[in-house]
PDB file of N, CA and C in Angstrom:
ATOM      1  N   UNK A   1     105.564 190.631 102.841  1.00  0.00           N
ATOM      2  CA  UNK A   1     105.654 189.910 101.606  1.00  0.00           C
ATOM      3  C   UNK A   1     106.626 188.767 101.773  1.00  0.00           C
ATOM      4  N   UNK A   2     106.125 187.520 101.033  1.00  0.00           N
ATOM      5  CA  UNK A   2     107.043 186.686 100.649  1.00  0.00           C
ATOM      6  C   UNK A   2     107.277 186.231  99.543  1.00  0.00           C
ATOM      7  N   UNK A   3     108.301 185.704  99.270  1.00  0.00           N
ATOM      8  CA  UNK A   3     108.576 184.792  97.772  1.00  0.00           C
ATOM      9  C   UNK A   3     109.538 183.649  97.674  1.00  0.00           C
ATOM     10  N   UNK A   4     108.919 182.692  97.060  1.00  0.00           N
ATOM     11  CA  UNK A   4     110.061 181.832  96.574  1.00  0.00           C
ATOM     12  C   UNK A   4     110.639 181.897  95.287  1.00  0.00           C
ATOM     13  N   UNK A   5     111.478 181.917  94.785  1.00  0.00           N
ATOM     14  CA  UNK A   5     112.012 182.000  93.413  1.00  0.00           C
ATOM     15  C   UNK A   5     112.857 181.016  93.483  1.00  0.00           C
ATOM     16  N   UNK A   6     113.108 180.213  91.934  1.00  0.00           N
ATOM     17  CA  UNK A   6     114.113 179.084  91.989  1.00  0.00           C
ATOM     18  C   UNK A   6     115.404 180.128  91.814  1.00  0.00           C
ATOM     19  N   UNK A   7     116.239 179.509  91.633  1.00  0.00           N
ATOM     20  CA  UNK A   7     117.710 180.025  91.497  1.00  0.00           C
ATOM     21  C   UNK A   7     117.869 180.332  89.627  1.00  0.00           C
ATOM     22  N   UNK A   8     117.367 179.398  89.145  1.00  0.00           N
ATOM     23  CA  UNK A   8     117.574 179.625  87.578  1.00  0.00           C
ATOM     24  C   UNK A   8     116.121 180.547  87.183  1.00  0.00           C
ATOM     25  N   UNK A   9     115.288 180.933  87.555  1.00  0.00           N
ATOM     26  CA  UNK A   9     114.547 182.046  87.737  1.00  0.00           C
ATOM     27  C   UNK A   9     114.958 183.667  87.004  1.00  0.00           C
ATOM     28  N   UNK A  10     114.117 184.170  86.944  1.00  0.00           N
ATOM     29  CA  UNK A  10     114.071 185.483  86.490  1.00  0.00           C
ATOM     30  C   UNK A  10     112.947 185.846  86.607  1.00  0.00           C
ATOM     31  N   UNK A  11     112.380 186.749  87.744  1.00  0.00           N
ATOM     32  CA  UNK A  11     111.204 187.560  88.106  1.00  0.00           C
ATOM     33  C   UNK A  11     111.412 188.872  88.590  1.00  0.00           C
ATOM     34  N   UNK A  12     110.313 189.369  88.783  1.00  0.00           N
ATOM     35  CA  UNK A  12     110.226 190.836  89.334  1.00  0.00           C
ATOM     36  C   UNK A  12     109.902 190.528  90.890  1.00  0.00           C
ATOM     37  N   UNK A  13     110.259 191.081  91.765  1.00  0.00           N
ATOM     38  CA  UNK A  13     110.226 190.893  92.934  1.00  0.00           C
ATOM     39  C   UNK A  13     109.282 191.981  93.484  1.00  0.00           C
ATOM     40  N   UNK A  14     108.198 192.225  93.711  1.00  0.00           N
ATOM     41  CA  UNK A  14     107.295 193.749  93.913  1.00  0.00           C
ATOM     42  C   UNK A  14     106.833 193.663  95.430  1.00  0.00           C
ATOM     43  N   UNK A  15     106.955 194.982  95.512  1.00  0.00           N
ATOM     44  CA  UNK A  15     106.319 195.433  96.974  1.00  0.00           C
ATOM     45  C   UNK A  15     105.264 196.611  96.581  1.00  0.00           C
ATOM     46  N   UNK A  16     104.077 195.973  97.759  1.00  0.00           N
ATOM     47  CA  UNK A  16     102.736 197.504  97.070  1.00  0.00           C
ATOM     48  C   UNK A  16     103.676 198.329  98.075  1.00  0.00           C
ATOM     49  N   UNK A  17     103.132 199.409  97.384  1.00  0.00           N
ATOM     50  CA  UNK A  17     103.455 201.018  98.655  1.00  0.00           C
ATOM     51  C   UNK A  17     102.209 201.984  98.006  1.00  0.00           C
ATOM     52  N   UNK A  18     102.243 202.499  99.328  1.00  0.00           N
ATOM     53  CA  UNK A  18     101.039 203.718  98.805  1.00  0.00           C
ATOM     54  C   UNK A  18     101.603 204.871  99.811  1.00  0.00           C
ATOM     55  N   UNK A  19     101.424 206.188  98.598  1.00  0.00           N
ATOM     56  CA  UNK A  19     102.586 207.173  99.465  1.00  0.00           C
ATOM     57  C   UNK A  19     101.445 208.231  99.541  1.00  0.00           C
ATOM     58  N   UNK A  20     101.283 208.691 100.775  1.00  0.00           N
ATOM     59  CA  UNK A  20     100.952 210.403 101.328  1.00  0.00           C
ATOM     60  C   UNK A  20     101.579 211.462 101.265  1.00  0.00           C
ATOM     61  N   UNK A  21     101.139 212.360 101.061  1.00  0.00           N
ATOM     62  CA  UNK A  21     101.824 213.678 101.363  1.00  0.00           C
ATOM     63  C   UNK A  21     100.548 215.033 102.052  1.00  0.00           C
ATOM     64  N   UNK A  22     100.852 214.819 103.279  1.00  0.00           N
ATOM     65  CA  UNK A  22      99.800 215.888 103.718  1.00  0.00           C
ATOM     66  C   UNK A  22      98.634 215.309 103.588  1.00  0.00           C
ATOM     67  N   UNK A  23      98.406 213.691 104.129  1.00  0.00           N
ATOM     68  CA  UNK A  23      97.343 213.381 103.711  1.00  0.00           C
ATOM     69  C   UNK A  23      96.624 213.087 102.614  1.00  0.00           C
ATOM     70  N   UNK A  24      97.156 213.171 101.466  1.00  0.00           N
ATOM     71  CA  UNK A  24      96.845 212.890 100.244  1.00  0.00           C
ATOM     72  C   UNK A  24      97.713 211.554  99.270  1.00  0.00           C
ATOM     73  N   UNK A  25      96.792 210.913  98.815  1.00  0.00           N
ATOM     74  CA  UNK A  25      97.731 209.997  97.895  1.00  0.00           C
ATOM     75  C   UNK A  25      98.394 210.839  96.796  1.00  0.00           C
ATOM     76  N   UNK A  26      99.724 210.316  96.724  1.00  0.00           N
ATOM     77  CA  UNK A  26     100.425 211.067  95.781  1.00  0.00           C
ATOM     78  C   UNK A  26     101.070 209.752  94.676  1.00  0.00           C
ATOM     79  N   UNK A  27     101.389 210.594  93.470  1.00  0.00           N
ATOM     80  CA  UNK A  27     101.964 209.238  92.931  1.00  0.00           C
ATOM     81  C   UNK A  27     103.494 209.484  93.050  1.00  0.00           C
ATOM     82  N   UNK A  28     104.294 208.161  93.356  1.00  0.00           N
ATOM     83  CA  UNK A  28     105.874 208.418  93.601  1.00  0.00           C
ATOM     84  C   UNK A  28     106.349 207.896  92.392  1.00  0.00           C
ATOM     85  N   UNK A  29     105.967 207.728  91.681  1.00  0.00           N
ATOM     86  CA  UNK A  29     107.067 207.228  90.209  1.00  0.00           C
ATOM     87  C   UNK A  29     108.292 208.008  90.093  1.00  0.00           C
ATOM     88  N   UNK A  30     107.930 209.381  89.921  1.00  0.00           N
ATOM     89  CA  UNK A  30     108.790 210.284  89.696  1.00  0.00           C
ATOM     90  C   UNK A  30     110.088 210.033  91.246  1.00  0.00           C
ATOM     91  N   UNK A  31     110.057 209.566  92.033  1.00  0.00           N
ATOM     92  CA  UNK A  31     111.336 209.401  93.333  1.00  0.00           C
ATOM     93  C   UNK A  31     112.274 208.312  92.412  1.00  0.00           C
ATOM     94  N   UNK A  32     113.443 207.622  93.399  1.00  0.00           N
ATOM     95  CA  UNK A  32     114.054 206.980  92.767  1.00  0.00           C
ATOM     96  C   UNK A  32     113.836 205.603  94.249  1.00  0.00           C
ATOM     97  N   UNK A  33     113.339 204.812  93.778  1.00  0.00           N
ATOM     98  CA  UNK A  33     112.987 203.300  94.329  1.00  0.00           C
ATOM     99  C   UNK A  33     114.488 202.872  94.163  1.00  0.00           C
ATOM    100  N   UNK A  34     114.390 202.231  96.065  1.00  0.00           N
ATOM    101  CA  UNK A  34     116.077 200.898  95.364  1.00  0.00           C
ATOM    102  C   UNK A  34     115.231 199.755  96.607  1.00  0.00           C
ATOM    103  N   UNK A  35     115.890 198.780  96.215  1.00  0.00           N
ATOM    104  CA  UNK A  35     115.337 197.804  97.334  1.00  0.00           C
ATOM    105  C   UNK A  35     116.958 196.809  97.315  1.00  0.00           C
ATOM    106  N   UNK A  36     116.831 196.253  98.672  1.00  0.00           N
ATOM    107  CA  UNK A  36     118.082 195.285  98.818  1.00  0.00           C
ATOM    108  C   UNK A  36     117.788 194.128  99.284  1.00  0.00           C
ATOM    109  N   UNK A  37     118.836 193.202  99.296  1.00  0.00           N
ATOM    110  CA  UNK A  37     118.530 191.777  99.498  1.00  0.00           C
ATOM    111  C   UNK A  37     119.252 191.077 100.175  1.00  0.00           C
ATOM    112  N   UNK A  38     119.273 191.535 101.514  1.00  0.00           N
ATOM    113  CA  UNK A  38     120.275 190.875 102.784  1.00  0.00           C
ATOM    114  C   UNK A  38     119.898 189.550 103.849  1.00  0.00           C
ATOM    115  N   UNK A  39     121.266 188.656 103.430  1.00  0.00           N
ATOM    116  CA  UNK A  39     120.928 187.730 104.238  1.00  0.00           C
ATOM    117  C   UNK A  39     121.036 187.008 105.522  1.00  0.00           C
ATOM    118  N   UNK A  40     120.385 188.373 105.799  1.00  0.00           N
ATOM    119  CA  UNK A  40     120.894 188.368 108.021  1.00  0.00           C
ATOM    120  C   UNK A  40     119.721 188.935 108.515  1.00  0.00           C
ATOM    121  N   UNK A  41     118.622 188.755 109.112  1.00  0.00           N
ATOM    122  CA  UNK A  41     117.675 189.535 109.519  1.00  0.00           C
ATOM    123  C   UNK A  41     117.692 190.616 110.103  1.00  0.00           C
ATOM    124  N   UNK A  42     118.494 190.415 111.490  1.00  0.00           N
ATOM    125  CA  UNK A  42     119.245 191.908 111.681  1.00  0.00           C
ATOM    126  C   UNK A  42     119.944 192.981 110.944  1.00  0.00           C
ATOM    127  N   UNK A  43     120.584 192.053 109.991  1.00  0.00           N
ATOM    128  CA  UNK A  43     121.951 193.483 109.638  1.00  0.00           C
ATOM    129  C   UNK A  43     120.834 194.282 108.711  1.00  0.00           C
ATOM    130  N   UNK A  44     121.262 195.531 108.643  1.00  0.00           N
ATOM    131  CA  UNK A  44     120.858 196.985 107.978  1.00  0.00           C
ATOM    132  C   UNK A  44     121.708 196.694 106.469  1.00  0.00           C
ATOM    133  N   UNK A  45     120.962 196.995 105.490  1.00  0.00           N
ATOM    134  CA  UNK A  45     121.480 197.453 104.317  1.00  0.00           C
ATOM    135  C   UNK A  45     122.621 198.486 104.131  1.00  0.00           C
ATOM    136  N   UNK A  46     123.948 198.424 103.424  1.00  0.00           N
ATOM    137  CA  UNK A  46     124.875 199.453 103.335  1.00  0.00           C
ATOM    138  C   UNK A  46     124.697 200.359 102.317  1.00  0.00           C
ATOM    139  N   UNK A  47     125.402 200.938 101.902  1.00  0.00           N
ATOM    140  CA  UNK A  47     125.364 201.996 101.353  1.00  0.00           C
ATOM    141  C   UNK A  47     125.163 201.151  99.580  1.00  0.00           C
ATOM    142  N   UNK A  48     126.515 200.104  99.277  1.00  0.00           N
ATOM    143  CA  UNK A  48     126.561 199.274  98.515  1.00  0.00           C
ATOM    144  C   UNK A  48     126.324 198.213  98.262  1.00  0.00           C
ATOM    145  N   UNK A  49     124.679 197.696  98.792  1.00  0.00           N
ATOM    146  CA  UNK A  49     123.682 197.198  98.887  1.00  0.00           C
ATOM    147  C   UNK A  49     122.538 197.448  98.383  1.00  0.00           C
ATOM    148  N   UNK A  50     122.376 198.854  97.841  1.00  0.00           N
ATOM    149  CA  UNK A  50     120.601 198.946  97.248  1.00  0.00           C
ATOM    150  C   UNK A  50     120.910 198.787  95.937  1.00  0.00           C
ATOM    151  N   UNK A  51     120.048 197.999  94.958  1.00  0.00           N
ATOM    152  CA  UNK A  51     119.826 197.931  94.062  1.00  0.00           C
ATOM    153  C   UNK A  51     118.727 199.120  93.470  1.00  0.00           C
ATOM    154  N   UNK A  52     118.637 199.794  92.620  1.00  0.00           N
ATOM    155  CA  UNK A  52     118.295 200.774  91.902  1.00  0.00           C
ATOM    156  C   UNK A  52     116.983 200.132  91.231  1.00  0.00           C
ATOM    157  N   UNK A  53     115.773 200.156  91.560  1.00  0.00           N
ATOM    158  CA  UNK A  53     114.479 199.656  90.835  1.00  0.00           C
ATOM    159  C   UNK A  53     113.666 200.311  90.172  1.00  0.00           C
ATOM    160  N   UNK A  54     112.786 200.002  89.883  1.00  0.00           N
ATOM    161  CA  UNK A  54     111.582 200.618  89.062  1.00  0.00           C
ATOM    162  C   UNK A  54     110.142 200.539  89.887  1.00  0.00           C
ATOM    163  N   UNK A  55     109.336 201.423  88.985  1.00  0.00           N
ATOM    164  CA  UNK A  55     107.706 201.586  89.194  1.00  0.00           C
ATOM    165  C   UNK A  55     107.105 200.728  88.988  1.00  0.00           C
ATOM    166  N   UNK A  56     105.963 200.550  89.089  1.00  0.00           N
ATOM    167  CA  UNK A  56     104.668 199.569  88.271  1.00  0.00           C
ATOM    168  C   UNK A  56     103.652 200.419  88.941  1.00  0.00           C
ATOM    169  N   UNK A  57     102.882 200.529  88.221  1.00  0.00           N
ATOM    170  CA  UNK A  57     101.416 201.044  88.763  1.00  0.00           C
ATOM    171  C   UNK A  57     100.343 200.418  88.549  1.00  0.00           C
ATOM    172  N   UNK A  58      99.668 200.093  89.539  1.00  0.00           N
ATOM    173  CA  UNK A  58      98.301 199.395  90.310  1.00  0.00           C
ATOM    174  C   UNK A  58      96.814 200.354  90.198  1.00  0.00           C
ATOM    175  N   UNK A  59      96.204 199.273  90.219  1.00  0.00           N
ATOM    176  CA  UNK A  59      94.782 200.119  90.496  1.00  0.00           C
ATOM    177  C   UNK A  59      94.860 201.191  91.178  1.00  0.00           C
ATOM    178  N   UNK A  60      93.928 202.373  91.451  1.00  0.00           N
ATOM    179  CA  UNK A  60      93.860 203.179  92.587  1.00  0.00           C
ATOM    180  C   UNK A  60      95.010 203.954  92.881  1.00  0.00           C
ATOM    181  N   UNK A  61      95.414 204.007  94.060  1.00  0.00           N
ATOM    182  CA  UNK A  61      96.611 204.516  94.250  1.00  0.00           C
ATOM    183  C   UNK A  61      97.640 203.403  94.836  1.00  0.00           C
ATOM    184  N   UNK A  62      97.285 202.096  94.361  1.00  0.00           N
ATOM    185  CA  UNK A  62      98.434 201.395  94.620  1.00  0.00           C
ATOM    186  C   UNK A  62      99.619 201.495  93.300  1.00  0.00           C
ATOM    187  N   UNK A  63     100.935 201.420  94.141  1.00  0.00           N
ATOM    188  CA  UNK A  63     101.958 201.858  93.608  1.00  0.00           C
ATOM    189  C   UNK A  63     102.753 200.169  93.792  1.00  0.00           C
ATOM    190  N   UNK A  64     104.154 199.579  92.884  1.00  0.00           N
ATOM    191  CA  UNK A  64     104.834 198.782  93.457  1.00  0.00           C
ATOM    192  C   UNK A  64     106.011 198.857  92.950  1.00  0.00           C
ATOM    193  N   UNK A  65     106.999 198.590  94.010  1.00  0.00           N
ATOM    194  CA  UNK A  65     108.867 199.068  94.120  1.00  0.00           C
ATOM    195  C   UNK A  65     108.887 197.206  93.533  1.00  0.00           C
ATOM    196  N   UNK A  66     109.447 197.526  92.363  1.00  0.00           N
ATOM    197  CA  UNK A  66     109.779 196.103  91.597  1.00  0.00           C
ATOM    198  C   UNK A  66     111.667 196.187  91.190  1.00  0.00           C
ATOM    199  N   UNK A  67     111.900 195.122  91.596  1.00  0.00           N
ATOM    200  CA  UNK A  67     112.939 194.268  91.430  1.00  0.00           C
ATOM    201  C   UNK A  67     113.470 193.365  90.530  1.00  0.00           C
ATOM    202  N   UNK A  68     113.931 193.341  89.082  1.00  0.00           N
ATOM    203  CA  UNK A  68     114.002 192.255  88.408  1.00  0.00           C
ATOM    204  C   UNK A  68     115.262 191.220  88.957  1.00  0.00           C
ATOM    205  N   UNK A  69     114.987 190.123  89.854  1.00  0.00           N
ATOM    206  CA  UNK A  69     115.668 189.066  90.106  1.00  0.00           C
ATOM    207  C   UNK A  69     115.976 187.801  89.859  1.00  0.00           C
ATOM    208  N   UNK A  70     117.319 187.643  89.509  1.00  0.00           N
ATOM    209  CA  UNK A  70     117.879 186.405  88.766  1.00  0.00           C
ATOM    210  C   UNK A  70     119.294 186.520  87.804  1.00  0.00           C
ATOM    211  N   UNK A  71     118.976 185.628  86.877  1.00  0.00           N
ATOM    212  CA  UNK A  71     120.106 185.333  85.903  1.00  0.00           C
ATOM    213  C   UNK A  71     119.719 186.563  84.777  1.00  0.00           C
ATOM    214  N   UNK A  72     120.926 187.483  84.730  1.00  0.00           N
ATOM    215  CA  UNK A  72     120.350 188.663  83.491  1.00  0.00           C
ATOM    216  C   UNK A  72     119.568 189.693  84.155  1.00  0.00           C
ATOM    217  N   UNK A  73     119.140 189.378  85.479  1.00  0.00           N
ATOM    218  CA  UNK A  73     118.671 190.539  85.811  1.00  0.00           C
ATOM    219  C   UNK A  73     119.069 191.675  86.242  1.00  0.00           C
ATOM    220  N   UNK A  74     118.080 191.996  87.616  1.00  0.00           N
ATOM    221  CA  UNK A  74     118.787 193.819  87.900  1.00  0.00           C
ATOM    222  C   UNK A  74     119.833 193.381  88.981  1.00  0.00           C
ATOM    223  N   UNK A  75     119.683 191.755  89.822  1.00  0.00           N
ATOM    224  CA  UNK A  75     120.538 191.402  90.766  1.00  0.00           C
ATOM    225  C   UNK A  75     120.499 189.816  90.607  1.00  0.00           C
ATOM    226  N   UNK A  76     121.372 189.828  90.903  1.00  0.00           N
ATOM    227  CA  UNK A  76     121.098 187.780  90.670  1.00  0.00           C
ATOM    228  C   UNK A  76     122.061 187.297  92.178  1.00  0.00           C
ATOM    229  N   UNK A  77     120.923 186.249  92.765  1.00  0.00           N
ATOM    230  CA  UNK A  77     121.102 186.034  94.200  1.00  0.00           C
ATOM    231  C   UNK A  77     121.696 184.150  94.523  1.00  0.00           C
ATOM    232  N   UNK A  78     122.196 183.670  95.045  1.00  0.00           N
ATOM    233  CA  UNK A  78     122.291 182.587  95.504  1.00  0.00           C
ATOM    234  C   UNK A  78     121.826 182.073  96.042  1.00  0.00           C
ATOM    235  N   UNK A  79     121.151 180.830  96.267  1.00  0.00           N
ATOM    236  CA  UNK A  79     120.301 179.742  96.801  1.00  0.00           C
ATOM    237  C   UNK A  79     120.454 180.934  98.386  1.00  0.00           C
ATOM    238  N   UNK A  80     119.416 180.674  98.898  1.00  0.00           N
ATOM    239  CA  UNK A  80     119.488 181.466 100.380  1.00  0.00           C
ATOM    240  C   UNK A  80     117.924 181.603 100.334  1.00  0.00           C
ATOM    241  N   UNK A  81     118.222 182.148 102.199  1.00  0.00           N
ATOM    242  CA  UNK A  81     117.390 183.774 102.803  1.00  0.00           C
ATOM    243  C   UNK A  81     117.163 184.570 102.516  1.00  0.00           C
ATOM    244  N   UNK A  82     116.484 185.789 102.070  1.00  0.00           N
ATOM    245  CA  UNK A  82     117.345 187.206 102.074  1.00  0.00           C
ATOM    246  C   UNK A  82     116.212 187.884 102.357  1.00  0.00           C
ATOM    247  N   UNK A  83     116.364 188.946 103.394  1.00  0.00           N
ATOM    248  CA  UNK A  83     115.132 190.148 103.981  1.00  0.00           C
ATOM    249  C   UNK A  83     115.309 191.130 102.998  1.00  0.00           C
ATOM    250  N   UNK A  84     114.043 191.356 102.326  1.00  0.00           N
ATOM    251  CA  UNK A  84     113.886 192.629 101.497  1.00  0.00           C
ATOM    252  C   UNK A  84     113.529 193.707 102.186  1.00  0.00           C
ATOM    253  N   UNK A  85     114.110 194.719 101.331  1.00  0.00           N
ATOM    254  CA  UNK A  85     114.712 196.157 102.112  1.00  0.00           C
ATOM    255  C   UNK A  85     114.034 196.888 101.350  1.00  0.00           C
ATOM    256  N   UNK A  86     113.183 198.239 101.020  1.00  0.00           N
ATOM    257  CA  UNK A  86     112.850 199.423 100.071  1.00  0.00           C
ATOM    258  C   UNK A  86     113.523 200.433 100.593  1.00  0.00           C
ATOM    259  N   UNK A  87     113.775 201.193  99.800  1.00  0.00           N
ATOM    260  CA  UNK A  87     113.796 203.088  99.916  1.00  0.00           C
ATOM    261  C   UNK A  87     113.152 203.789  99.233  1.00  0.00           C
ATOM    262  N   UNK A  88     112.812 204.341  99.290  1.00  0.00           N
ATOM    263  CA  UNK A  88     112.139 205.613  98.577  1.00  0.00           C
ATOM    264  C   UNK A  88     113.339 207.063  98.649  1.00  0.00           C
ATOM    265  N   UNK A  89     113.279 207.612  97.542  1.00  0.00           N
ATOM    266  CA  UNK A  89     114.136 208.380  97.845  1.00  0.00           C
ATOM    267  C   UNK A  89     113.081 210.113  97.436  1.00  0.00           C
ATOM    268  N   UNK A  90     113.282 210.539  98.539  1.00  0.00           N
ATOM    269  CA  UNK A  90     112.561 211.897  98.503  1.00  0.00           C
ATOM    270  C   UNK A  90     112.490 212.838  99.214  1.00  0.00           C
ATOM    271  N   UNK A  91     112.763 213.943  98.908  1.00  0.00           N
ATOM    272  CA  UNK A  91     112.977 215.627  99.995  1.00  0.00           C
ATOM    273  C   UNK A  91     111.615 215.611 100.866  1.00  0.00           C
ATOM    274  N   UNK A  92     111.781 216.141 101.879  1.00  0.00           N
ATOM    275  CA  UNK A  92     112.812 215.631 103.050  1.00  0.00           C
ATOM    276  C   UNK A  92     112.753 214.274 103.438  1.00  0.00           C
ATOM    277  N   UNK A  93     112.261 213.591 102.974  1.00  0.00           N
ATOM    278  CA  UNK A  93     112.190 212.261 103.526  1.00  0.00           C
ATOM    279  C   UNK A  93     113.159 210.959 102.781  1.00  0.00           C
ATOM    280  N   UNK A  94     113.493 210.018 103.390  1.00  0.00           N
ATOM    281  CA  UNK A  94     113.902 208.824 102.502  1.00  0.00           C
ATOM    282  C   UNK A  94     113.344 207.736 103.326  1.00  0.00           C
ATOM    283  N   UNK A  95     112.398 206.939 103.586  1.00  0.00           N
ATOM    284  CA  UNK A  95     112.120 205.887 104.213  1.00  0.00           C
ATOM    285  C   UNK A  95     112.589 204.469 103.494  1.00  0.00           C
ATOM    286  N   UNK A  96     113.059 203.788 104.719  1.00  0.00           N
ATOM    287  CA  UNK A  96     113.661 202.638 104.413  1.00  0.00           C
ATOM    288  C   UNK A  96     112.935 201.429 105.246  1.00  0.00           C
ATOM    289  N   UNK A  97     112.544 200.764 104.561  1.00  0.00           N
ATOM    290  CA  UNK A  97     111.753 199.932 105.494  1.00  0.00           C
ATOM    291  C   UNK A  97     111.983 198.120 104.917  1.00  0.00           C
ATOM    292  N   UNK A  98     112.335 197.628 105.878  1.00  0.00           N
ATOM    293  CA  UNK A  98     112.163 195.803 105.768  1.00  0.00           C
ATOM    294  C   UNK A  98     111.006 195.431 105.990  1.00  0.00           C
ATOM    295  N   UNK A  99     110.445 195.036 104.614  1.00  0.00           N
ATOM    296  CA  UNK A  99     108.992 194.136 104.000  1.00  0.00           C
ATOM    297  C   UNK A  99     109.093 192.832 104.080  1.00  0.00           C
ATOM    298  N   UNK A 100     109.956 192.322 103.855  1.00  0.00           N
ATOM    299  CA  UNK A 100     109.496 190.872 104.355  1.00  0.00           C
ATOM    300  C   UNK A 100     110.851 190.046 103.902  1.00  0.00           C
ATOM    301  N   UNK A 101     110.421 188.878 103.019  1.00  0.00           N
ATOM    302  CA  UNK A 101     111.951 188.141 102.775  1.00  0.00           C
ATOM    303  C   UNK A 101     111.255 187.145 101.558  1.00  0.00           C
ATOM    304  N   UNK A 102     112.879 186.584 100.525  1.00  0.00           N
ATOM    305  CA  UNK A 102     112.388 186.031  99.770  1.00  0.00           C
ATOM    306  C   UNK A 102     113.704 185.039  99.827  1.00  0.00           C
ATOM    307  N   UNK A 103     113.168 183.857  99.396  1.00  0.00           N
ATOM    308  CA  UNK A 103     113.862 182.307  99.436  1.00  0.00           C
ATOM    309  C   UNK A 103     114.362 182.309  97.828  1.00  0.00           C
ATOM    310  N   UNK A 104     115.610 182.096  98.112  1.00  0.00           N
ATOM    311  CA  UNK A 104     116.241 181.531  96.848  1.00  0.00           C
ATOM    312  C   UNK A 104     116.464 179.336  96.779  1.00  0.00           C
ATOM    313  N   UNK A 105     115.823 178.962  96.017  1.00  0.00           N
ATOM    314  CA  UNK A 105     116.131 177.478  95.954  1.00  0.00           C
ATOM    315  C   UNK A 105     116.702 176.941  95.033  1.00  0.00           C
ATOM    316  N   UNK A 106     117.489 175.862  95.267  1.00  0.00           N
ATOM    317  CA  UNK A 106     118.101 175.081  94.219  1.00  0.00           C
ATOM    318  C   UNK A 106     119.509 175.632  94.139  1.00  0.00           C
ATOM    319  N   UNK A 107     120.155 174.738  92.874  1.00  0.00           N
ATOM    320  CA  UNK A 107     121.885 175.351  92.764  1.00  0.00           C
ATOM    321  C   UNK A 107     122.148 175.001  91.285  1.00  0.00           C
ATOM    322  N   UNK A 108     123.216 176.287  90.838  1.00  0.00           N
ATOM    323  CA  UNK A 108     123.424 176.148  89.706  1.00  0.00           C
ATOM    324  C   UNK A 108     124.310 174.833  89.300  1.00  0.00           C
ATOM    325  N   UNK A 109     124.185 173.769  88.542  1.00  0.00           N
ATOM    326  CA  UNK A 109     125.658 172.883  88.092  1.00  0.00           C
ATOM    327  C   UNK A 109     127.018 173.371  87.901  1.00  0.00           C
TER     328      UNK A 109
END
């Protein structure tokens, strides 16, 4: 995934996911979604780095880890880079995975 967002912006930032269990689509609403927004391609997300997100639900069994980003939102970012990060949080598993990256443009006065 990519995105551009201006800087004075306010959007949802979404990633599809579609989750298995034993082979089966399952729905994950019920886990707790965080996604982060780091601006180093390499570096790993810290501990005090995930932002805490929400559901949306899609046709079928598409699922999406949404982000409200900006001014007032769930995180508000500075003109930049930044590689988006998900988690899923769930027994036994927590997968963390880098989806792609989103561009911040412009500058506040």
């Amino acid at each position: 995934m990519s995105a551009v967002l201006s800087v004075i912006s306010r959007e949802y930032i979404k990633v599809p996911v579609n989750v298995k269990k034993n082979g089966v689509y399952v729905d994950p609403t019920d886990t707790i979604a965080s996604m982060a927004f780091i601006d180093t391609k390499t570096d790993m997300p810290g501990d005090t780095d995930w932002t805490v997100s929400s559901w949306e639900s899609g046709l079928g069994h598409k699922y999406y880890i949404r982000c409200l980003v900006g001014l007032d939102g769930d995180i508000e970012l500075a003109a930049g880079i930044y590689w988006v990060w998900i988690k899923i949080e769930d027994a036994p598993e927590t997968p963390i995975r880098q989806v792609g990256n989103v561009r911040i443009i412009g500058v506040i006065a």
